[in-house]
PDB file of N, CA and C in Angstrom:
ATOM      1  N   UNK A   1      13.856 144.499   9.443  1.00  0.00           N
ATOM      2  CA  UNK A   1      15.136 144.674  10.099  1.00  0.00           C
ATOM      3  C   UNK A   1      16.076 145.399   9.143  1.00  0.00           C
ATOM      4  N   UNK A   2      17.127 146.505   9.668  1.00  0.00           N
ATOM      5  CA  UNK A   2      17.664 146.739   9.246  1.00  0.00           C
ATOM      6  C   UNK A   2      19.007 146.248   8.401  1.00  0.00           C
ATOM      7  N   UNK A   3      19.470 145.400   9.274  1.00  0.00           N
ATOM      8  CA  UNK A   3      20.938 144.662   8.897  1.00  0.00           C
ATOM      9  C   UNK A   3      20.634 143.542   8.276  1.00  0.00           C
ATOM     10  N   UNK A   4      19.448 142.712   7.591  1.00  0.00           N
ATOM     11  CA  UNK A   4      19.064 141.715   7.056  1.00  0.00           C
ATOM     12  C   UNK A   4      17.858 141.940   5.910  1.00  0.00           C
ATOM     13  N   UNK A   5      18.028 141.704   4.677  1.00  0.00           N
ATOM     14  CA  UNK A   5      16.327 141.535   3.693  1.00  0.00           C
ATOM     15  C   UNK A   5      16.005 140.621   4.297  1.00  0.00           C
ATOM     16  N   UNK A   6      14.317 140.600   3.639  1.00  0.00           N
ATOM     17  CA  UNK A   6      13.445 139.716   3.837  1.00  0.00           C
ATOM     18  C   UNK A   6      13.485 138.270   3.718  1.00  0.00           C
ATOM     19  N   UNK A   7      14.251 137.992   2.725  1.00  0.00           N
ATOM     20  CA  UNK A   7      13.996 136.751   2.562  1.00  0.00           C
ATOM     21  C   UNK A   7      15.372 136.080   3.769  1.00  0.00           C
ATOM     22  N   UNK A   8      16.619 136.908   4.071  1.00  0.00           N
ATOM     23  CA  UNK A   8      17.407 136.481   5.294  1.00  0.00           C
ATOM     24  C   UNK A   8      16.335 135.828   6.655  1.00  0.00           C
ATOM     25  N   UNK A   9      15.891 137.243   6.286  1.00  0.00           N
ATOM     26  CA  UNK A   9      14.995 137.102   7.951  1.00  0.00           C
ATOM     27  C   UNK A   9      14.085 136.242   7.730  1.00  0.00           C
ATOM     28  N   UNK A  10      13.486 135.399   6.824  1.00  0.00           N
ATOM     29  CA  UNK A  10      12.397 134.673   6.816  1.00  0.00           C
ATOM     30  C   UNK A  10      12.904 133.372   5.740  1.00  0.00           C
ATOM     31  N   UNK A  11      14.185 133.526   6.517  1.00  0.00           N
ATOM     32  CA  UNK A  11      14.758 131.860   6.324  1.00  0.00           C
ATOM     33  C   UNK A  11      14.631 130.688   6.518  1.00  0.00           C
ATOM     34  N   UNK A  12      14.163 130.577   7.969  1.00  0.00           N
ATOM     35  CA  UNK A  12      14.223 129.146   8.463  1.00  0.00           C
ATOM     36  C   UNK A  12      12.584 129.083   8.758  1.00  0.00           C
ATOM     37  N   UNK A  13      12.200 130.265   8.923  1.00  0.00           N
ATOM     38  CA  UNK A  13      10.616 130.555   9.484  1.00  0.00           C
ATOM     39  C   UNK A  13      10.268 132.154   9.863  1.00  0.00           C
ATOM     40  N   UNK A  14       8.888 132.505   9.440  1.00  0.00           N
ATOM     41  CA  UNK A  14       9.014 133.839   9.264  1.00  0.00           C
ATOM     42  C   UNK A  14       9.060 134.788  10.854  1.00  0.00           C
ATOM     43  N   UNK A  15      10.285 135.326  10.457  1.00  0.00           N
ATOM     44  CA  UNK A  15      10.863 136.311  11.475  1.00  0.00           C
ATOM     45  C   UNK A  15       9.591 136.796  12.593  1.00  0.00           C
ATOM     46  N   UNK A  16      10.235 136.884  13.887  1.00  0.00           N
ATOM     47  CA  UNK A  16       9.241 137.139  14.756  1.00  0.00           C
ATOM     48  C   UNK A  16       9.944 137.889  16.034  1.00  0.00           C
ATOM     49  N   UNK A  17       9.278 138.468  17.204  1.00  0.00           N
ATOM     50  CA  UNK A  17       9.499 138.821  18.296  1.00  0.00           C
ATOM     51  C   UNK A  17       8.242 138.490  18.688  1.00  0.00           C
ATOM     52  N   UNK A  18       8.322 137.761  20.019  1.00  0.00           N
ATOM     53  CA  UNK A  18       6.931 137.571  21.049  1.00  0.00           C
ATOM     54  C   UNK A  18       7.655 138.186  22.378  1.00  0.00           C
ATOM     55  N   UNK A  19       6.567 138.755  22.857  1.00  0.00           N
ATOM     56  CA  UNK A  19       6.873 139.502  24.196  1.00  0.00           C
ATOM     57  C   UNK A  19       5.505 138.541  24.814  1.00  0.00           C
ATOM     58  N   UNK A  20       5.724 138.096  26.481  1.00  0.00           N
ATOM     59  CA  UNK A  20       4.906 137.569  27.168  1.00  0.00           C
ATOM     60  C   UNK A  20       4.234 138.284  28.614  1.00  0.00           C
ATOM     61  N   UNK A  21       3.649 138.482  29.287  1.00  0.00           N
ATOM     62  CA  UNK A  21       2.987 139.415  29.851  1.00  0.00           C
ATOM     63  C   UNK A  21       4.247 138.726  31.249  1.00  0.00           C
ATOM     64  N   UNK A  22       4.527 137.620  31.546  1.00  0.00           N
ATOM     65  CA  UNK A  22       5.371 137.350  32.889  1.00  0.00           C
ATOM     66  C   UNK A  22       6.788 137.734  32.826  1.00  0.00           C
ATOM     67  N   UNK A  23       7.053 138.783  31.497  1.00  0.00           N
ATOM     68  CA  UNK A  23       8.411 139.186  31.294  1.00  0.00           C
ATOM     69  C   UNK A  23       9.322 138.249  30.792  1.00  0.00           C
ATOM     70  N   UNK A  24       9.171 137.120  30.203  1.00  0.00           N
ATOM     71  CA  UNK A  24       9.993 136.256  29.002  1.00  0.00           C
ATOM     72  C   UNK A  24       9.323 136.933  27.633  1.00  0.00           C
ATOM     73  N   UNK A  25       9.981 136.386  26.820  1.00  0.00           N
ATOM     74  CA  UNK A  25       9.623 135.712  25.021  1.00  0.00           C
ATOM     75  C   UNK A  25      10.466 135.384  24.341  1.00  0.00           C
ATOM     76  N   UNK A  26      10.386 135.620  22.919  1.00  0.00           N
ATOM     77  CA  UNK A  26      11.051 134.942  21.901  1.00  0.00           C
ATOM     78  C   UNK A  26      11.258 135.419  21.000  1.00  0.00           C
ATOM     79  N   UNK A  27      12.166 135.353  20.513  1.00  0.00           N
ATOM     80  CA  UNK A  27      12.917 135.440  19.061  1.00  0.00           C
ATOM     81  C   UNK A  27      12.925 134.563  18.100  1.00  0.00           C
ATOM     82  N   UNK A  28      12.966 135.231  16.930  1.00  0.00           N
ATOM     83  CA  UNK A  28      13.325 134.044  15.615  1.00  0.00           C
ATOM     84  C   UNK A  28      13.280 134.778  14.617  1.00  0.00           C
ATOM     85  N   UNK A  29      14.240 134.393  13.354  1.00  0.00           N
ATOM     86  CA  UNK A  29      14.740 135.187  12.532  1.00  0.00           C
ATOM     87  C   UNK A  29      16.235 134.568  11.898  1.00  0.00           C
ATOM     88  N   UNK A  30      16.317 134.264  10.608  1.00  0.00           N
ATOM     89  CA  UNK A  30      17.432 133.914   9.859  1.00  0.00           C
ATOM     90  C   UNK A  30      17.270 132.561  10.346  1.00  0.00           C
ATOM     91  N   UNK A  31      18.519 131.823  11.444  1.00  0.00           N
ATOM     92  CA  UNK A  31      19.209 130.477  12.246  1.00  0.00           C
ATOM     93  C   UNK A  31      19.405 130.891  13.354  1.00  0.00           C
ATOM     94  N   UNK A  32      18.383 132.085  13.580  1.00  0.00           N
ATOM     95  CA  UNK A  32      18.204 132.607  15.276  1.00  0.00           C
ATOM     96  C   UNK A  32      17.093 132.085  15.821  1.00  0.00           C
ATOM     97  N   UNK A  33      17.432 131.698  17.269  1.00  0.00           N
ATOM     98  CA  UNK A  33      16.175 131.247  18.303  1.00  0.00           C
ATOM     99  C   UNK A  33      16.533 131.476  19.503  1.00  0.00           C
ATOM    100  N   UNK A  34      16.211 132.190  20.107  1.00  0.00           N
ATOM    101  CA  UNK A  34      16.144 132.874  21.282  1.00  0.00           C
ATOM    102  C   UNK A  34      15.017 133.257  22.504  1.00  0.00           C
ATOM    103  N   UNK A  35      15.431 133.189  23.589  1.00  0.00           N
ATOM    104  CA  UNK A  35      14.449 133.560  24.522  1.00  0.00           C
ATOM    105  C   UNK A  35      14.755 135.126  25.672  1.00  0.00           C
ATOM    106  N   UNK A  36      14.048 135.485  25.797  1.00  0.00           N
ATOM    107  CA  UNK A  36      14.127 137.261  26.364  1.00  0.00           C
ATOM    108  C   UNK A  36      13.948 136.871  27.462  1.00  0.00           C
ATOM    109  N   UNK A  37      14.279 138.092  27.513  1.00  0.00           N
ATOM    110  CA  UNK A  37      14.542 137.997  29.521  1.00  0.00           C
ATOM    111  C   UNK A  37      13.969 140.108  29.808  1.00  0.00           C
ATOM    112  N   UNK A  38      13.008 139.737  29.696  1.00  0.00           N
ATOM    113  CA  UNK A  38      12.056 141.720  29.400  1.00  0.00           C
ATOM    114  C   UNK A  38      12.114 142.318  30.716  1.00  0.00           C
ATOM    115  N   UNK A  39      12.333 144.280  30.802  1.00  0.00           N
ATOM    116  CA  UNK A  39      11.874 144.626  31.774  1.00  0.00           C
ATOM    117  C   UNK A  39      10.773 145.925  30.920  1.00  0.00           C
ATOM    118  N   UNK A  40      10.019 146.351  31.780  1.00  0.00           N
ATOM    119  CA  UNK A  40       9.252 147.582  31.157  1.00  0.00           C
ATOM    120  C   UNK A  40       9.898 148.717  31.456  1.00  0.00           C
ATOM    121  N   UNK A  41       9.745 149.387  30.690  1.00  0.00           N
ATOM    122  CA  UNK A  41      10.526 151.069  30.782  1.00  0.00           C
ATOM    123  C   UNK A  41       9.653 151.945  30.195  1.00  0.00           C
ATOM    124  N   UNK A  42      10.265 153.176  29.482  1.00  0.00           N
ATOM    125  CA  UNK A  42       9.662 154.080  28.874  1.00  0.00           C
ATOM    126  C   UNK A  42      10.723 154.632  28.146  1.00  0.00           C
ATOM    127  N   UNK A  43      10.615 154.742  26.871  1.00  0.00           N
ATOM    128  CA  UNK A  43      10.933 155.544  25.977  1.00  0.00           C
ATOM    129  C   UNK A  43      10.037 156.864  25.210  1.00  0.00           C
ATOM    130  N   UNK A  44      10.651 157.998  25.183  1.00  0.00           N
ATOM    131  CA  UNK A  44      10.022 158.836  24.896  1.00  0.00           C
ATOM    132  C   UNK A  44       8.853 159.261  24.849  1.00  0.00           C
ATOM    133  N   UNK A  45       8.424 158.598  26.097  1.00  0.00           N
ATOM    134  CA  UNK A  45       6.905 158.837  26.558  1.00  0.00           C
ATOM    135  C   UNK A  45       5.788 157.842  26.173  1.00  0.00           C
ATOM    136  N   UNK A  46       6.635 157.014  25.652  1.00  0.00           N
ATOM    137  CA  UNK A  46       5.946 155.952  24.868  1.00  0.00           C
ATOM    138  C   UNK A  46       5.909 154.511  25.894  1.00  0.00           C
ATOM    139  N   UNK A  47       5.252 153.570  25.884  1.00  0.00           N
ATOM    140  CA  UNK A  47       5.436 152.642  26.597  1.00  0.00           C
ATOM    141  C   UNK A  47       6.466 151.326  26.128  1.00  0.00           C
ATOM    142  N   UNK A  48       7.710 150.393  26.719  1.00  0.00           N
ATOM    143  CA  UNK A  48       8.514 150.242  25.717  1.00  0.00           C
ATOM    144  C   UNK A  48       8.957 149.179  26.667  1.00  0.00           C
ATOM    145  N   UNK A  49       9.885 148.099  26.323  1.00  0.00           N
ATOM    146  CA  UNK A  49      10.987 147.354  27.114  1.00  0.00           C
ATOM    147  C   UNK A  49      11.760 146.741  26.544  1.00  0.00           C
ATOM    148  N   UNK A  50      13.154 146.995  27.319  1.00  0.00           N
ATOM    149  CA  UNK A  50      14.440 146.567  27.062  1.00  0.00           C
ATOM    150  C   UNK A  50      14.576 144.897  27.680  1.00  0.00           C
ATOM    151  N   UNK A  51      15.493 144.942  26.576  1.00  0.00           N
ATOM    152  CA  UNK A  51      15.616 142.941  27.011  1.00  0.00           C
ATOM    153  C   UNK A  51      16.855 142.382  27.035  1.00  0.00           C
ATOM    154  N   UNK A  52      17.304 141.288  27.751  1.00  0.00           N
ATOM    155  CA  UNK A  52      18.512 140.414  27.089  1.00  0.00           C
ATOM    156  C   UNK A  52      17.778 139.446  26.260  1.00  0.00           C
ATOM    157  N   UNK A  53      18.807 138.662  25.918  1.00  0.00           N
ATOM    158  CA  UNK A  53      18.248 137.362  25.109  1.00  0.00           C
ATOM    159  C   UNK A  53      19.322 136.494  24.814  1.00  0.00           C
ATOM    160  N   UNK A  54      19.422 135.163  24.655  1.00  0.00           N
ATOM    161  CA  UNK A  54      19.970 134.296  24.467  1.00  0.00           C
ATOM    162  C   UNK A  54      19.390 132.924  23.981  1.00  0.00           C
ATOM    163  N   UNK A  55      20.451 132.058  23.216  1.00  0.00           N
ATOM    164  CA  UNK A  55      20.055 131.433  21.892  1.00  0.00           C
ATOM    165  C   UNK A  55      20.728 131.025  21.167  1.00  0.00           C
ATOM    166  N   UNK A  56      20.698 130.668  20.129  1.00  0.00           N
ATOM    167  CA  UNK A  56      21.272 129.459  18.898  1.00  0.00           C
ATOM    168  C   UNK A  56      20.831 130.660  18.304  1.00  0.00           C
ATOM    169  N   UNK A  57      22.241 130.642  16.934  1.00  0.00           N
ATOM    170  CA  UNK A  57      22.243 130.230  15.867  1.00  0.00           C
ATOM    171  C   UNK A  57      22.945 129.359  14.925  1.00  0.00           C
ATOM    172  N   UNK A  58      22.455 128.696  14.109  1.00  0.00           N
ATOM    173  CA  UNK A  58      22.983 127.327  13.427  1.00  0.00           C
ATOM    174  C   UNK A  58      23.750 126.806  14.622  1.00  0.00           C
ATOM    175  N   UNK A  59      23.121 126.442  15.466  1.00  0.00           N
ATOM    176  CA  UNK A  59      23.834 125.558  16.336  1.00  0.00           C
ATOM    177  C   UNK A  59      24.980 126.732  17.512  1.00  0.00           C
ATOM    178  N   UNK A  60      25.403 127.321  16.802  1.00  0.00           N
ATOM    179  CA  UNK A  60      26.603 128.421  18.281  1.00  0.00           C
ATOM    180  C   UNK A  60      24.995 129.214  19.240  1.00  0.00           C
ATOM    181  N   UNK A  61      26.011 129.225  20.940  1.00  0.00           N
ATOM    182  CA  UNK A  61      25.217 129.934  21.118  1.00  0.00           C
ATOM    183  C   UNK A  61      25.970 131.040  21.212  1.00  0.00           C
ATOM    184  N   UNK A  62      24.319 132.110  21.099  1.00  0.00           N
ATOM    185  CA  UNK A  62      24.741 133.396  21.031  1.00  0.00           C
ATOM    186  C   UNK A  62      23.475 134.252  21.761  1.00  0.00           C
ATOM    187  N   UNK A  63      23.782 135.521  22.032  1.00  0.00           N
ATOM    188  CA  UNK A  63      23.403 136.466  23.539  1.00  0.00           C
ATOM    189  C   UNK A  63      23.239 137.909  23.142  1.00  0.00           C
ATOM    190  N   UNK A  64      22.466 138.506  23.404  1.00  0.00           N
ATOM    191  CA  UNK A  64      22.570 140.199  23.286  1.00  0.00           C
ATOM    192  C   UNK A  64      21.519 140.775  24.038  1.00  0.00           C
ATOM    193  N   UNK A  65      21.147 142.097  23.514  1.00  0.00           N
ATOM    194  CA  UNK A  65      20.236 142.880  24.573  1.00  0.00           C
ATOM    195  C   UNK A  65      19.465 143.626  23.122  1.00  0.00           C
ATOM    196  N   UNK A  66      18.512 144.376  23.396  1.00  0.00           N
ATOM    197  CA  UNK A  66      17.689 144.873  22.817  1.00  0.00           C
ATOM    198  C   UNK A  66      16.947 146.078  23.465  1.00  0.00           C
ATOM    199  N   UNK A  67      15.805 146.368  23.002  1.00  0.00           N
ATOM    200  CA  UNK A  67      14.566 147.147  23.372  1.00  0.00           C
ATOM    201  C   UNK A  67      13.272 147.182  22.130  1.00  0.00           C
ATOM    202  N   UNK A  68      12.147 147.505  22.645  1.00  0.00           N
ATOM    203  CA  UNK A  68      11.291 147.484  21.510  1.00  0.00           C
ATOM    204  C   UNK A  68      10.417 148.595  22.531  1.00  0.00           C
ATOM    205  N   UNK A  69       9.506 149.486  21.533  1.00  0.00           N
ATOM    206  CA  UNK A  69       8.664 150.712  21.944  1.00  0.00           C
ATOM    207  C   UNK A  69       7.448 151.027  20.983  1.00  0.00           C
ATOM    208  N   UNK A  70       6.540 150.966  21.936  1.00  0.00           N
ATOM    209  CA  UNK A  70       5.572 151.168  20.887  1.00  0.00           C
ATOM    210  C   UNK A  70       5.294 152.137  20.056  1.00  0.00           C
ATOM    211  N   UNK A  71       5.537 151.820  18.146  1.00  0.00           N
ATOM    212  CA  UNK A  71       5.233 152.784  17.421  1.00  0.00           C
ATOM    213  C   UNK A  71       4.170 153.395  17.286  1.00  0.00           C
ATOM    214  N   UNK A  72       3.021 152.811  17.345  1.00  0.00           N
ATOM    215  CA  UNK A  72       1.934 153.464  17.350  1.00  0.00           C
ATOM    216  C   UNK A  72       0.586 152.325  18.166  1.00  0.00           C
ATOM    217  N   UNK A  73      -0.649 152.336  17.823  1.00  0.00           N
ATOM    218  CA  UNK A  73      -1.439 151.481  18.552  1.00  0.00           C
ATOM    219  C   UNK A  73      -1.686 150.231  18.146  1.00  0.00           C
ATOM    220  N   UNK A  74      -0.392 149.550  17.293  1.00  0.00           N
ATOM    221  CA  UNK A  74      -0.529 148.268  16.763  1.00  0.00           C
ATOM    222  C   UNK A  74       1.065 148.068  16.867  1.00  0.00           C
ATOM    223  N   UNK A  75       1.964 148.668  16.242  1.00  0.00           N
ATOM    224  CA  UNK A  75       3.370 147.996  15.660  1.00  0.00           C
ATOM    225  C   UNK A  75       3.949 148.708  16.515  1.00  0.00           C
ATOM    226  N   UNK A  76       5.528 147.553  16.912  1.00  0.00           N
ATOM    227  CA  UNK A  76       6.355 148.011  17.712  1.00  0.00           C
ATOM    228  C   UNK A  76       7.862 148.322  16.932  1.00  0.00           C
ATOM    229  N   UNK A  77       8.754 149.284  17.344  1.00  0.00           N
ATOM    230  CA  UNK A  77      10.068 149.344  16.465  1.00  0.00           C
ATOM    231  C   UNK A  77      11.032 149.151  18.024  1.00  0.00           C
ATOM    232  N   UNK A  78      12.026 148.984  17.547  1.00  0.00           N
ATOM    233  CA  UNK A  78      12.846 148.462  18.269  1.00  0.00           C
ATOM    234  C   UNK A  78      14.357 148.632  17.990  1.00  0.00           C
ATOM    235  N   UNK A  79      15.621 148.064  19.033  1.00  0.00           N
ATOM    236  CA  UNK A  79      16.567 147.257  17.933  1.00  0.00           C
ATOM    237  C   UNK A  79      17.532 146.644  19.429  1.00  0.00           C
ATOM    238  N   UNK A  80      17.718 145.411  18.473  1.00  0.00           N
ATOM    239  CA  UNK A  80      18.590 144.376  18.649  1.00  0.00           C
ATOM    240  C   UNK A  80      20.315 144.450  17.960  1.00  0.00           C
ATOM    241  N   UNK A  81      20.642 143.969  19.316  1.00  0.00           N
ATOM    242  CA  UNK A  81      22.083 143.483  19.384  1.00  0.00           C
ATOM    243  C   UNK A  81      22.419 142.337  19.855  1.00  0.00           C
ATOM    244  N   UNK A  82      23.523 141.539  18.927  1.00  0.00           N
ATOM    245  CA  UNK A  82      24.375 140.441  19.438  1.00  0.00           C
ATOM    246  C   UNK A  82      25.577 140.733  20.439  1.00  0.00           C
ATOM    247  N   UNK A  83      25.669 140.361  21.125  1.00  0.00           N
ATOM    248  CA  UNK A  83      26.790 140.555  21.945  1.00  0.00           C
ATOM    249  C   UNK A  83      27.917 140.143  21.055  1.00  0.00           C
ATOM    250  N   UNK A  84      29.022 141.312  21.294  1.00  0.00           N
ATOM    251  CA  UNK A  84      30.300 141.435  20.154  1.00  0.00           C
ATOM    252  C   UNK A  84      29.981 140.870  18.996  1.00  0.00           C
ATOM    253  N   UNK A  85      28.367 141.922  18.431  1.00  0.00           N
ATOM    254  CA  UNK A  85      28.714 140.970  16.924  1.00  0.00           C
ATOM    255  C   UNK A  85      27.688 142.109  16.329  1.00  0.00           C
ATOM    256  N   UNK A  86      26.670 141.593  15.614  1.00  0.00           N
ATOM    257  CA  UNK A  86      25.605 142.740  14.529  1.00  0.00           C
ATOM    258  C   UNK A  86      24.628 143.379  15.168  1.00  0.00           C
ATOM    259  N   UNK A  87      24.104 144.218  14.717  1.00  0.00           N
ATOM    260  CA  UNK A  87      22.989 144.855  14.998  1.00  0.00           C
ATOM    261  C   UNK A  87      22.105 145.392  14.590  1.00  0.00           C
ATOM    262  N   UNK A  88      20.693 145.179  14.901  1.00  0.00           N
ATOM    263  CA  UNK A  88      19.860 145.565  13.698  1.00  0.00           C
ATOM    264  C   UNK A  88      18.917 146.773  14.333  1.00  0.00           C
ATOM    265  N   UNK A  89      18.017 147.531  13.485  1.00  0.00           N
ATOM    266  CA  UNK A  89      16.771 148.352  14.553  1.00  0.00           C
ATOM    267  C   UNK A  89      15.963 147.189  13.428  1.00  0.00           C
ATOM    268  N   UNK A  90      14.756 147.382  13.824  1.00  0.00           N
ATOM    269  CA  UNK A  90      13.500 146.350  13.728  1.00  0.00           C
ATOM    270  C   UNK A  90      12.326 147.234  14.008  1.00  0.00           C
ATOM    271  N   UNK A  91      11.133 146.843  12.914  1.00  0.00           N
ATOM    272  CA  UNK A  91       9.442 147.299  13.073  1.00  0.00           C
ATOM    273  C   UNK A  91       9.145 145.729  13.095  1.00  0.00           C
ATOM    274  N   UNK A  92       7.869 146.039  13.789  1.00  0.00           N
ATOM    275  CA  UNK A  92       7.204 144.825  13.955  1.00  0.00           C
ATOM    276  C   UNK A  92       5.936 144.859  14.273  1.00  0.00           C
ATOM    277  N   UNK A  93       4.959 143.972  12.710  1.00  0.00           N
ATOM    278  CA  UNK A  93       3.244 144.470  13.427  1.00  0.00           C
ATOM    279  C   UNK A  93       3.093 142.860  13.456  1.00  0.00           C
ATOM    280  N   UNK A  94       1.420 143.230  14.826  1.00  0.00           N
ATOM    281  CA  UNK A  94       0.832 141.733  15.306  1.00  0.00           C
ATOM    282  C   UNK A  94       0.652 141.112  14.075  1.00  0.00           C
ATOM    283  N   UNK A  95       0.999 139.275  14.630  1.00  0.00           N
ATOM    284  CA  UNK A  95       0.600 138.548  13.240  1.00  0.00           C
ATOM    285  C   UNK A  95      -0.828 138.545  13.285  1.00  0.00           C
ATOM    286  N   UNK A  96      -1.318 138.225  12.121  1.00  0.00           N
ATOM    287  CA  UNK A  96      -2.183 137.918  11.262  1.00  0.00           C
ATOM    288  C   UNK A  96      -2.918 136.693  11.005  1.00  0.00           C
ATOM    289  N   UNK A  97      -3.317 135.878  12.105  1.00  0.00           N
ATOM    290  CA  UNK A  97      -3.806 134.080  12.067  1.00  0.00           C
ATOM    291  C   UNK A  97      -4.545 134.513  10.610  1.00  0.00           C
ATOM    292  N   UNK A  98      -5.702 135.140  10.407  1.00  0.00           N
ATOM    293  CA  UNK A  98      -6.282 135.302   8.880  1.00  0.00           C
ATOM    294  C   UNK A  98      -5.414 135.069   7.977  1.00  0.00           C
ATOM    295  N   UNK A  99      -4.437 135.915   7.821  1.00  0.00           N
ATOM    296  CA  UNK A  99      -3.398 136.031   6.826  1.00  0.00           C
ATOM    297  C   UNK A  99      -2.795 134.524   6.426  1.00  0.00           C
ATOM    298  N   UNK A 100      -1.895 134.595   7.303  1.00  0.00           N
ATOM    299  CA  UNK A 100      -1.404 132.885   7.496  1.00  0.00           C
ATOM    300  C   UNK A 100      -2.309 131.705   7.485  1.00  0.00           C
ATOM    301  N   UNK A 101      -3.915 131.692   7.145  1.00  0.00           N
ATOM    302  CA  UNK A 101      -4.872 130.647   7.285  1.00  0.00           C
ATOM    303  C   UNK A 101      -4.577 130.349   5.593  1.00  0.00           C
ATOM    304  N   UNK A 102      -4.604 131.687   4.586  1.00  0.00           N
ATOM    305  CA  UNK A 102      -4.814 131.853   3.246  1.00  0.00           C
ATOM    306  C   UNK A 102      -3.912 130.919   2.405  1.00  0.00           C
TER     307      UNK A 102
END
């Protein structure tokens, strides 16, 4: 993410976006937890979808919109907004169960 280092974003638990095939998912990142609300679109020819979302952090809630597009045939880039508040762009590759077993 742009508007946050690593160790911000992998504060409470390591930073994530899940997209779900029935058009929800999830967020998490910093004292953010959130759930999407997805539609599919297209960006630049690419396959992609824009989202709302809403959620906690440290306890306030808080709301914004987004998009994410596929960078290539694994990782997605994106970016997120809080409603009247920050904003970040975002890459994001599939986790790794291997990785995280180690």
């Amino acid at each position: 993410m742009s508007g946050w280092d690593r160790d911000a974003i992998d504060l409470v638990e390591p930073g994530f976006i899940e997209f779900a095939k029935d058009g929800t998912g999830q967020l998490g990142f910093i004292a953010v937890r959130g759930g999407l609300d997805c539609r599919p679109v297209e960006r630049d020819g690419r396959p992609a979808v824009d989202f709302t979302w809403e959620g906690v952090d440290e306890g306030d809630q808080v709301s914004g919109r987004g998009w994410a597009a596929l960078a290539d045939h694994e990782s997605i880039e994106g970016h997120l907004f809080f409603h009247l508040g920050d904003d970040s762009s975002f890459r994001a590759d599939p986790f790794n169960h291997e990785l995280d077993e180690r």
